[in-house]
N, C-alpha and C. Protein backbone atom coordinates (compact mmCIF):
# COMPACT_ATOMS: atom_id res chain seq x y z
N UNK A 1 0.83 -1.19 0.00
CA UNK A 1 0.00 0.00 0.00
C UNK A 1 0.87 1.25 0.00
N UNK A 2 2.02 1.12 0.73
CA UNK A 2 2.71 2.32 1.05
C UNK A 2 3.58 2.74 -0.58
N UNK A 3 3.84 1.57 -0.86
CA UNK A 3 5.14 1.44 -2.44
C UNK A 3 3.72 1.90 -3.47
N UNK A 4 2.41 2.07 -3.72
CA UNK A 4 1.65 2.77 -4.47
C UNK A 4 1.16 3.76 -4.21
N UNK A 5 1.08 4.41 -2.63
CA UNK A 5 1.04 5.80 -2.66
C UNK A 5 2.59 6.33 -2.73
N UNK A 6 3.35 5.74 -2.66
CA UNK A 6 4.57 6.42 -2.97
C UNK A 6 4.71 6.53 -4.50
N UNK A 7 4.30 5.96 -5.28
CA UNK A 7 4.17 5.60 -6.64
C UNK A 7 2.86 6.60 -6.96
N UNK A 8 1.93 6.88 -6.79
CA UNK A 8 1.20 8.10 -6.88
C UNK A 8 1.81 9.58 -6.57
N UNK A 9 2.19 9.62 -5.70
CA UNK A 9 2.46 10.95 -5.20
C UNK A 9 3.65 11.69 -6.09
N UNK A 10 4.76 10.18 -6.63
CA UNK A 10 6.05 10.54 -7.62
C UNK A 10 5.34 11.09 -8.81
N UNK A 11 4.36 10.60 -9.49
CA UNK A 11 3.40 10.35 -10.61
C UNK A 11 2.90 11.95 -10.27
N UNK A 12 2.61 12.27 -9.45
CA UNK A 12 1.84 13.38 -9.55
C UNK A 12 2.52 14.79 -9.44
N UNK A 13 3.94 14.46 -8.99
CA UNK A 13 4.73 15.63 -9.55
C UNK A 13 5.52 15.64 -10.31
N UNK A 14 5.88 14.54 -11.02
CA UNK A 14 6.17 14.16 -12.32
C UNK A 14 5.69 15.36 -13.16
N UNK A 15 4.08 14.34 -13.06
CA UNK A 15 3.01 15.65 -14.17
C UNK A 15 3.19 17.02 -13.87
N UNK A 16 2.72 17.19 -12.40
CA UNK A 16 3.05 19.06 -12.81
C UNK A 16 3.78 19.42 -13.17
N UNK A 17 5.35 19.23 -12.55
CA UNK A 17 6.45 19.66 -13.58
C UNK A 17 6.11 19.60 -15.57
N UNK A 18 6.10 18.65 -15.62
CA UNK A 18 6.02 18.39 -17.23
C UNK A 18 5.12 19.20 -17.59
N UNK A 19 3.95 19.75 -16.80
CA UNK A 19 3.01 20.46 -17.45
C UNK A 19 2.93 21.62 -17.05
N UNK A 20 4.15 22.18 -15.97
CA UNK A 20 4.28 23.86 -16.14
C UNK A 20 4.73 24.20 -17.05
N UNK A 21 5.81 23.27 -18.18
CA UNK A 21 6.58 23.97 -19.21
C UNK A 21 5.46 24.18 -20.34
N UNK A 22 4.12 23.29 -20.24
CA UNK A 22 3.23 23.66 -21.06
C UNK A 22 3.09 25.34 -20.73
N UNK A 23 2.54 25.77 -20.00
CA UNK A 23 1.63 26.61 -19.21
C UNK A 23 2.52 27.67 -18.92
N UNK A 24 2.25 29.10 -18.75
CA UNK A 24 3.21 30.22 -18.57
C UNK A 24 4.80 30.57 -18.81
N UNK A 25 4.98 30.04 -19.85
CA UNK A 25 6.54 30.17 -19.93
C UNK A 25 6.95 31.36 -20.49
N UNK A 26 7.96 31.73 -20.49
CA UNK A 26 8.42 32.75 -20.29
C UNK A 26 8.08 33.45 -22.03
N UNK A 27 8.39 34.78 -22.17
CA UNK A 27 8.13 35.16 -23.04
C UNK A 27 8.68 34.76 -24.23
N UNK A 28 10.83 34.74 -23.82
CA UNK A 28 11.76 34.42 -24.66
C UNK A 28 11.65 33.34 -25.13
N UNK A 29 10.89 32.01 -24.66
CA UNK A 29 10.57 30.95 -25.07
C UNK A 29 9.60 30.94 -25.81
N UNK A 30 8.65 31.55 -25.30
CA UNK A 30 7.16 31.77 -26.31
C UNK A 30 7.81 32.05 -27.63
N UNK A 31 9.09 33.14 -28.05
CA UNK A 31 8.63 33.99 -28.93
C UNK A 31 9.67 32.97 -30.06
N UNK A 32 11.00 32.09 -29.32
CA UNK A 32 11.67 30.67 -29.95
C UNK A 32 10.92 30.29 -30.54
N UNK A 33 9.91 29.59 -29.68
CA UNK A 33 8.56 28.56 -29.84
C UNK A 33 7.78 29.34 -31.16
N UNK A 34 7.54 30.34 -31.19
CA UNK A 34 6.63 30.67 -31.98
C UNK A 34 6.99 31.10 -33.42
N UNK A 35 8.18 31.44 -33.09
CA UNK A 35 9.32 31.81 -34.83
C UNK A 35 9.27 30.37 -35.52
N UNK A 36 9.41 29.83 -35.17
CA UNK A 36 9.42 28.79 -36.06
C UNK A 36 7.95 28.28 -36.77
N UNK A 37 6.97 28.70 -36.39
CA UNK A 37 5.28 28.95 -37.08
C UNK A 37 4.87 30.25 -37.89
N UNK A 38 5.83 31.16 -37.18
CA UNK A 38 5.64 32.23 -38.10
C UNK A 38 6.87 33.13 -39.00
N UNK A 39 6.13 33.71 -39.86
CA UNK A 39 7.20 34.66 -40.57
C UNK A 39 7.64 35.66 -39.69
N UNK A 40 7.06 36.00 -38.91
CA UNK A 40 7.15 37.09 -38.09
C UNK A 40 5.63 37.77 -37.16
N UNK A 41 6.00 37.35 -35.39
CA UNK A 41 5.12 37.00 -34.67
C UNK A 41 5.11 39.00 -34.81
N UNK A 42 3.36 38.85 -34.18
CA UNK A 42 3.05 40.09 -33.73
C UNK A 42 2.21 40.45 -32.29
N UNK A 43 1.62 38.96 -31.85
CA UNK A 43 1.23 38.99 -30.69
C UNK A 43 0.83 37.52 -30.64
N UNK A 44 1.10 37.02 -29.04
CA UNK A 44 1.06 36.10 -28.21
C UNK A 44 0.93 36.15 -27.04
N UNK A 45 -0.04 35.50 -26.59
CA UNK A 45 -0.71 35.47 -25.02
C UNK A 45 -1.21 34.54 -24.59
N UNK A 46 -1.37 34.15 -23.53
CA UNK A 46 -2.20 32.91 -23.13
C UNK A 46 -3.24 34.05 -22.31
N UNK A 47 -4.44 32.55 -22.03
CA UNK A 47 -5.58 33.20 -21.05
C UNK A 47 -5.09 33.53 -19.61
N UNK A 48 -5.51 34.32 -18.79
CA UNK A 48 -5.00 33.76 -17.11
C UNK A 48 -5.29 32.81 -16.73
N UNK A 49 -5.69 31.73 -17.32
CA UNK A 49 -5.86 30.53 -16.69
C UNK A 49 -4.91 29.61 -17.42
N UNK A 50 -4.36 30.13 -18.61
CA UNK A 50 -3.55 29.16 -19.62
C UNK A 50 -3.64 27.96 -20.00
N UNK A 51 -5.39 27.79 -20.18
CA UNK A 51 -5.39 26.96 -21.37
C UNK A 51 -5.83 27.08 -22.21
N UNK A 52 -6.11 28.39 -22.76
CA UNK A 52 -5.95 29.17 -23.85
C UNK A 52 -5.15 29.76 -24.49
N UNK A 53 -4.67 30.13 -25.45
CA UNK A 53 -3.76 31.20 -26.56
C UNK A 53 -3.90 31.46 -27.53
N UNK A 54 -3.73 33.17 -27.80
CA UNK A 54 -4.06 33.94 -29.32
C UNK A 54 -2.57 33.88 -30.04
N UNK A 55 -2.71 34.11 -31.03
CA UNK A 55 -1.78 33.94 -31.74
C UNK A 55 -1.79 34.89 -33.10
N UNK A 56 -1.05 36.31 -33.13
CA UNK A 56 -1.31 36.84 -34.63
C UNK A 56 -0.09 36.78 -34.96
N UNK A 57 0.58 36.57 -36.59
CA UNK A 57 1.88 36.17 -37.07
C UNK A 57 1.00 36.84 -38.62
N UNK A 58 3.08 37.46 -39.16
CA UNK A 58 2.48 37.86 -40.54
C UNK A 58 3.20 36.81 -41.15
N UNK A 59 2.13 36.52 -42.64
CA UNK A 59 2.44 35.40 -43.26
C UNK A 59 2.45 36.06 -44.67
N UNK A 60 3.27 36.61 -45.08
CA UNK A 60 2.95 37.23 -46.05
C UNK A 60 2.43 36.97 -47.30
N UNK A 61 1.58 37.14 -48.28
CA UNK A 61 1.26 38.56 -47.69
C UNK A 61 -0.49 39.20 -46.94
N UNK A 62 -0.07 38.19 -46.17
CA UNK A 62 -1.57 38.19 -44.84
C UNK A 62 -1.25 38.09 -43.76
N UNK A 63 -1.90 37.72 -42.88
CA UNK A 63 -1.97 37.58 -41.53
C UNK A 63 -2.63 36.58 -41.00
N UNK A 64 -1.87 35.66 -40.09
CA UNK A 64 -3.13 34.36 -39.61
C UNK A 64 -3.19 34.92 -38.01
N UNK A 65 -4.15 34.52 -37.62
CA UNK A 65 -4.80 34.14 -36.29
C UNK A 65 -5.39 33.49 -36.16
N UNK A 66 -4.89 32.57 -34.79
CA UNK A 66 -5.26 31.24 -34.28
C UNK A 66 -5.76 31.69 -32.41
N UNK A 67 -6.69 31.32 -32.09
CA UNK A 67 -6.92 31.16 -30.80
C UNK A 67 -7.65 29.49 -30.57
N UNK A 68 -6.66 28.95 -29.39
CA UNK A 68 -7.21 27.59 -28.81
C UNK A 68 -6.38 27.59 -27.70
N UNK A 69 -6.94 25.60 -27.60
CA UNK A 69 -6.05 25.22 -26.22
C UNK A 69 -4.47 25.40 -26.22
N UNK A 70 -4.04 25.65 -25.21
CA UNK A 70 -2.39 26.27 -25.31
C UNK A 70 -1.91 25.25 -25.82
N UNK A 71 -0.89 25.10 -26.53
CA UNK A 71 0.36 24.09 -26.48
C UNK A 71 -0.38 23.10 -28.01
N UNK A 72 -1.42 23.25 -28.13
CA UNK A 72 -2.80 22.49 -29.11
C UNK A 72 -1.77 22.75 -30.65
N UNK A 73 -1.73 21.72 -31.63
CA UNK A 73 -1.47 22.03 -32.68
C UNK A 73 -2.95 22.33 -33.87
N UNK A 74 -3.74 22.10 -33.31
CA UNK A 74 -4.74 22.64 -34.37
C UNK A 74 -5.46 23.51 -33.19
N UNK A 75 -5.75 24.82 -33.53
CA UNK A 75 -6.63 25.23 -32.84
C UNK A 75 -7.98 25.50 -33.65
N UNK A 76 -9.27 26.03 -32.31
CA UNK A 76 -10.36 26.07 -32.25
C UNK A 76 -10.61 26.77 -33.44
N UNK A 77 -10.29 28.09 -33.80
CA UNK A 77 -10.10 29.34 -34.29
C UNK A 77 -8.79 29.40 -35.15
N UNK A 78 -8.96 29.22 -36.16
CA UNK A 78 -7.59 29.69 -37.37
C UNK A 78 -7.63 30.23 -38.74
N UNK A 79 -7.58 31.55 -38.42
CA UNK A 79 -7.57 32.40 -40.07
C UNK A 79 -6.34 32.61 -40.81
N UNK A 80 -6.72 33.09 -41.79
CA UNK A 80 -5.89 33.68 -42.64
C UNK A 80 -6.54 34.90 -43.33
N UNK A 81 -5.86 35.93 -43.27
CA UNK A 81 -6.99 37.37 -43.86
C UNK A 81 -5.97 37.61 -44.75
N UNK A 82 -5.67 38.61 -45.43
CA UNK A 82 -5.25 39.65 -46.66
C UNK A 82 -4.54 41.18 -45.53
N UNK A 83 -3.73 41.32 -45.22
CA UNK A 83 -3.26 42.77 -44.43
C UNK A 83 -3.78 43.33 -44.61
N UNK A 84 -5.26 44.05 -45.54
CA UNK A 84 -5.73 45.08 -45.26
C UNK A 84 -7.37 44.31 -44.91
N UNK A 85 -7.27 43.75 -44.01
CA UNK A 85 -8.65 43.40 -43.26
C UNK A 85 -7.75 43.54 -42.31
N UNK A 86 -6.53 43.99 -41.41
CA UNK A 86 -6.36 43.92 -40.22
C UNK A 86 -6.03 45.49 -40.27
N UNK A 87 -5.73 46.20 -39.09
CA UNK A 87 -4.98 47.41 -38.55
C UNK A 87 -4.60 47.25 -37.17
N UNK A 88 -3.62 48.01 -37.34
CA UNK A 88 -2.89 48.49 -35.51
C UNK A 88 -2.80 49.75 -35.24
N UNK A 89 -2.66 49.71 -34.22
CA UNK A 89 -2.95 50.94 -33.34
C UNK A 89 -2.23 51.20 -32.35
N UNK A 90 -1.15 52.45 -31.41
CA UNK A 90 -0.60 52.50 -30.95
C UNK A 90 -0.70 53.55 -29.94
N UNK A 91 -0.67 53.90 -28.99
CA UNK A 91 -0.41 55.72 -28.18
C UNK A 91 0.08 55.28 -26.97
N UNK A 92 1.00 56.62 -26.99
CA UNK A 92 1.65 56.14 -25.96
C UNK A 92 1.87 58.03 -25.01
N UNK A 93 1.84 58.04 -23.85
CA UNK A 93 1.97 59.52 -23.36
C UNK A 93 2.54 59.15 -22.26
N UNK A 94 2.45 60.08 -21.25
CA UNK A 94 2.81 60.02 -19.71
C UNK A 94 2.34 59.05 -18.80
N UNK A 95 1.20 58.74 -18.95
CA UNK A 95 -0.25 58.12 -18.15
C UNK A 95 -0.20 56.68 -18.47
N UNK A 96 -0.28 56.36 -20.16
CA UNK A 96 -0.76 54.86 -20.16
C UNK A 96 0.37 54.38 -21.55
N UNK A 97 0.50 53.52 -21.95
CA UNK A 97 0.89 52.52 -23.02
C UNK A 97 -0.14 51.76 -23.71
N UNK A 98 -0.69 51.69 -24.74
CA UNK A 98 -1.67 50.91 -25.69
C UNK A 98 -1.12 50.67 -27.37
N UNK A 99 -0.98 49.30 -27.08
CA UNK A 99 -1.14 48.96 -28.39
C UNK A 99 -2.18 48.16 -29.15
N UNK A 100 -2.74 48.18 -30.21
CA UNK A 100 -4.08 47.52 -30.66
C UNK A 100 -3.77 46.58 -31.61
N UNK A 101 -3.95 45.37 -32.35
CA UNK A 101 -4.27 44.85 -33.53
C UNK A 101 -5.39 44.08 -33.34
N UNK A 102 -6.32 44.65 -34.80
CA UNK A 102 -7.19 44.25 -35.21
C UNK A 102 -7.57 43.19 -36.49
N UNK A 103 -8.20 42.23 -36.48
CA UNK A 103 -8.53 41.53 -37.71
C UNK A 103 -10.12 41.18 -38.02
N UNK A 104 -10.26 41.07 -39.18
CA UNK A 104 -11.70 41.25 -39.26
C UNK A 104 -12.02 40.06 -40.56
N UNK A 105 -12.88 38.90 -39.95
CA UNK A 105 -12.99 37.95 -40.52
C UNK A 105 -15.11 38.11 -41.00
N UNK A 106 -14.78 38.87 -41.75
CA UNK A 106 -16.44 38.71 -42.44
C UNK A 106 -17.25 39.71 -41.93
N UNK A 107 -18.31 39.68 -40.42
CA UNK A 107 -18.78 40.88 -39.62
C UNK A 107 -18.52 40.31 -38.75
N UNK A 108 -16.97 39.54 -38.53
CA UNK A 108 -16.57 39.51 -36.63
C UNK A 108 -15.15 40.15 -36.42
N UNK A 109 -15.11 41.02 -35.63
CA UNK A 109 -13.94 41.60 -35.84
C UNK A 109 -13.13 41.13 -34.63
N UNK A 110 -11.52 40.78 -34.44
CA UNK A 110 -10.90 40.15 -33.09
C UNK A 110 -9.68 41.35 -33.05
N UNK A 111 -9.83 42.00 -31.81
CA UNK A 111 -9.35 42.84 -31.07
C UNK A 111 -7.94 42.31 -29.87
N UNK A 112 -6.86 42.42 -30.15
CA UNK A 112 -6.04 42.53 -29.13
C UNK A 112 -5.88 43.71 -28.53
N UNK A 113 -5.27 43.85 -27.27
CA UNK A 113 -5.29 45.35 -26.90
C UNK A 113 -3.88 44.95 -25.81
N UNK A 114 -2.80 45.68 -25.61
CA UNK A 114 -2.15 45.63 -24.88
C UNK A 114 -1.12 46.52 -24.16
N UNK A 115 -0.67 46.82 -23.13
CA UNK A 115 -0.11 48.18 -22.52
C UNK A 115 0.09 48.06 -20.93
N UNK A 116 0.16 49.41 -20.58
CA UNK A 116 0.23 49.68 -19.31
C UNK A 116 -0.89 50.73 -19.03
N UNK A 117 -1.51 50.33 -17.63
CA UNK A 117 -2.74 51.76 -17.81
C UNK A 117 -2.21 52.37 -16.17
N UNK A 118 -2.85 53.17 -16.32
CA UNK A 118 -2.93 54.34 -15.80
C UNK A 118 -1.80 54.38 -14.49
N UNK A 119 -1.65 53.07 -13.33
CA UNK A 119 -1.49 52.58 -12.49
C UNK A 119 0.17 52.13 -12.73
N UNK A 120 0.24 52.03 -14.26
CA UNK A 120 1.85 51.27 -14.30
C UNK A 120 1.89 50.02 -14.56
N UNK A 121 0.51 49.08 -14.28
CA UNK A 121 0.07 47.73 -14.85
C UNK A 121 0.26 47.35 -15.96
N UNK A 122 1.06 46.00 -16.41
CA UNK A 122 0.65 45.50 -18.09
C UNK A 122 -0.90 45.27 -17.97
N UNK A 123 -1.14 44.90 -19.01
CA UNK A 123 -2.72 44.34 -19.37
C UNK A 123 -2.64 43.56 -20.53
N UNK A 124 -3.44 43.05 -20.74
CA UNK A 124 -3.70 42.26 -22.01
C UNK A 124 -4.77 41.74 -22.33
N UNK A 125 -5.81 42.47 -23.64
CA UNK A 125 -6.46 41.36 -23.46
C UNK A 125 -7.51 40.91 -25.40
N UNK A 126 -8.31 40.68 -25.44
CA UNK A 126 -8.90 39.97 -26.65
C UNK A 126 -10.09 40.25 -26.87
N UNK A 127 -10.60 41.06 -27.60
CA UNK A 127 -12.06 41.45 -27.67
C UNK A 127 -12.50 41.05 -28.72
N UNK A 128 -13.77 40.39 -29.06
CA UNK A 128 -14.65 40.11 -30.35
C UNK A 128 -15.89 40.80 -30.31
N UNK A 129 -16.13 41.07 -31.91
CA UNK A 129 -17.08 42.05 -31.91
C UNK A 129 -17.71 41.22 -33.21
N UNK A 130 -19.23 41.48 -32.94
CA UNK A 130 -20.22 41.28 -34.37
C UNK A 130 -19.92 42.61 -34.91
N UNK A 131 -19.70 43.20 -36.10
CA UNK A 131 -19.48 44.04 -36.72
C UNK A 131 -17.82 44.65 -36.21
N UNK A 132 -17.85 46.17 -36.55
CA UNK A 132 -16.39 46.68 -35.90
C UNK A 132 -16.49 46.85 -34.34
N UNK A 133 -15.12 47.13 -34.03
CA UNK A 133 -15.01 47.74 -32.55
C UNK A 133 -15.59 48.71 -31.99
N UNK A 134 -16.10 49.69 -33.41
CA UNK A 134 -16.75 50.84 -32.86
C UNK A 134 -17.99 51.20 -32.99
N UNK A 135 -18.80 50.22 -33.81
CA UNK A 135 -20.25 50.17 -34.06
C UNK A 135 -20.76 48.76 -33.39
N UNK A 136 -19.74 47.70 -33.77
CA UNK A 136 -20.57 46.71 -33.46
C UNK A 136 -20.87 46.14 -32.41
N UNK A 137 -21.52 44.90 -31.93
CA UNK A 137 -22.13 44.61 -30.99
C UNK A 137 -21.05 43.83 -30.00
N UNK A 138 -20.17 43.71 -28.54
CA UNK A 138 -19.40 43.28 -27.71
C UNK A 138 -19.82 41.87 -27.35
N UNK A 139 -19.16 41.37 -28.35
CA UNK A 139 -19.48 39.42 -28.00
C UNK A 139 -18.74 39.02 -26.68
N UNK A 140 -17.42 39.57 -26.72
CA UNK A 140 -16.33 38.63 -25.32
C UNK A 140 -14.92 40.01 -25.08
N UNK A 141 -14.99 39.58 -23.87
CA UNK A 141 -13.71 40.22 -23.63
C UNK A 141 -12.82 39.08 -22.66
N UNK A 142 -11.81 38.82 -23.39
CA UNK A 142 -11.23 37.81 -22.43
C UNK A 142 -10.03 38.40 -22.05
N UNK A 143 -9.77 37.92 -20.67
CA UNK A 143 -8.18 38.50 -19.95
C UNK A 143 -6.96 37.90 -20.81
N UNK A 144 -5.93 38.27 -20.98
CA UNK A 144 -4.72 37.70 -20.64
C UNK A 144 -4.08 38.08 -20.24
N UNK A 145 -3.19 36.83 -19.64
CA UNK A 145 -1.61 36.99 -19.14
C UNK A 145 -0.93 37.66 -19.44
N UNK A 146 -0.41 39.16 -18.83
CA UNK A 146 0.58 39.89 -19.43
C UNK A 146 1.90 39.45 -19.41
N UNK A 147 2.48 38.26 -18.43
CA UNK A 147 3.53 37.38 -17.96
C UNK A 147 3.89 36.74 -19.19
N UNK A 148 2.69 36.26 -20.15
CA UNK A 148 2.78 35.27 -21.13
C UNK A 148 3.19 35.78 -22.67
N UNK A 149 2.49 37.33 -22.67
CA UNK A 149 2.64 38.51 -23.80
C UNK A 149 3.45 38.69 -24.66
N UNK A 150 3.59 38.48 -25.54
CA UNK A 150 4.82 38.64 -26.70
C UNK A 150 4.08 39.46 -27.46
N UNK A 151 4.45 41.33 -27.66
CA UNK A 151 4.07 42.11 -28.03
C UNK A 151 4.93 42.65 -28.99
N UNK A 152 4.99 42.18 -30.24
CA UNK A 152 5.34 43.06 -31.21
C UNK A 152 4.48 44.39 -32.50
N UNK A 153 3.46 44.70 -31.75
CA UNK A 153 2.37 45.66 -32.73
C UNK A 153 3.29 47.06 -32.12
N UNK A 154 3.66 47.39 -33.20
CA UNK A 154 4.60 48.52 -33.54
C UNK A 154 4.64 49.34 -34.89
N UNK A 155 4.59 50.32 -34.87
CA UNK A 155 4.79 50.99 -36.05
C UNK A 155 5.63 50.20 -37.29
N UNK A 156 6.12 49.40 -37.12
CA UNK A 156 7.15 48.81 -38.23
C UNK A 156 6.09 48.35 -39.03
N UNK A 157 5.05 47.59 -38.46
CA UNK A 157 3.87 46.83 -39.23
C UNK A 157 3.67 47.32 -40.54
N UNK A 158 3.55 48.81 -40.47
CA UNK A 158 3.21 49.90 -41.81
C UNK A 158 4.06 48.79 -42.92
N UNK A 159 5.67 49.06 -42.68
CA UNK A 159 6.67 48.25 -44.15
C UNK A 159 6.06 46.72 -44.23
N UNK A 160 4.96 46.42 -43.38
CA UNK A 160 4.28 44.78 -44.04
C UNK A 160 3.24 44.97 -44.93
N UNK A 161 2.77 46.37 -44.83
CA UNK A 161 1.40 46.62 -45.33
C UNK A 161 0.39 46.22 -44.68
N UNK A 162 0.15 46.58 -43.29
CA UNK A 162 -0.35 46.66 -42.26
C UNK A 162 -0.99 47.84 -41.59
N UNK A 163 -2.03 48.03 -42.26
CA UNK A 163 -2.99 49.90 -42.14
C UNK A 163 -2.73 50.16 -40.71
N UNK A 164 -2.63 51.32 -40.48
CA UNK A 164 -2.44 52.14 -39.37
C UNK A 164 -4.13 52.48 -38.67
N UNK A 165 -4.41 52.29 -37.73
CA UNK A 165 -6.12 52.73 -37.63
C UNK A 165 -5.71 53.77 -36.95
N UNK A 166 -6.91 55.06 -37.04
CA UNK A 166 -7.05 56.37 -36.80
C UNK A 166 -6.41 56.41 -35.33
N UNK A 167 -5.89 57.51 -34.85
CA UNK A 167 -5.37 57.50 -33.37
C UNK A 167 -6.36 57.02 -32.27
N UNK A 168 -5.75 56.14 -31.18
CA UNK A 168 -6.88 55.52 -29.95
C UNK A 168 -7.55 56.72 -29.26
């Protein structure tokens, strides 16, 4: 009895270990991990609960986004658009940090948003909309992990052919 709870208990931190490297790893790894899927990543996050992750990468000359289970090789959610169905968005002042990319698959539009607000906080997070961000109707707002964040939406996007949206 004792040699199979000892044999359980090994078993069971076995697994967690093996399955933190799934789950929150570090960014520099995320962004290893993720070069090799893309031409060039532009955002990555997991959920705060991490078993979720978004995923935007330019593929030229488009853009895919994937959201599913973390670590998942097919996910739930996987596009491919044309660069001018997406835009980014950027401002930055004294007060807060925001960066935006947007993609728009038909009348659903998927919103990243990421920064520091007001407080000095990262944030991160994923918004879907029936129509645009600014008319249409607020399907989800989901958190993410700013720990998990691989933020490259930057002005450079423009030399991909990557529209600039009007100032935030």
């Amino acid at each position: 009895m004792q040699s199979i709870h000892h044999s359980l208990l090994l078993f069971l931190i076995t697994t967690t270990f093996s399955l933190s490297g799934v789950y929150a790893q570090t960014p520099d790894a995320l962004r290893k991990k993720n070069e090799l899927r893309c031409e060039r990543l532009v955002f990555y996050a997991q959920t705060v609960n991490h078993k979720k992750e978004v995923e935007i990468c330019l593929v030229s000359p488009s853009v895919s986004y994937s959201f599913g289970k973390t670590g998942a090789p097919n996910k739930e959610m996987e596009l491919i658009v044309p660069t001018d169905k997406t835009s980014y968005a950027s401002q930055n002042n004294q007060v807060i940090r925001l960066q935006e990319f947007t993609v728009k698959n038909g009348n659903t539009t998927y919103q990243v948003s990421a920064g520091t607000n007001d407080e000095g906080h990262n944030f991160a997070t994923l918004d879907v909309y029936q129509g645009t961000e600014q008319t249409g109707k607020h399907l989800a707002e989901i958190k993410l992990d700013p720990k998990t964040m691989v933020n490259n939406i930057d002005h450079s996007l423009a030399n991909e052919g990557i529209p600039s949206a009007p100032d935030l």
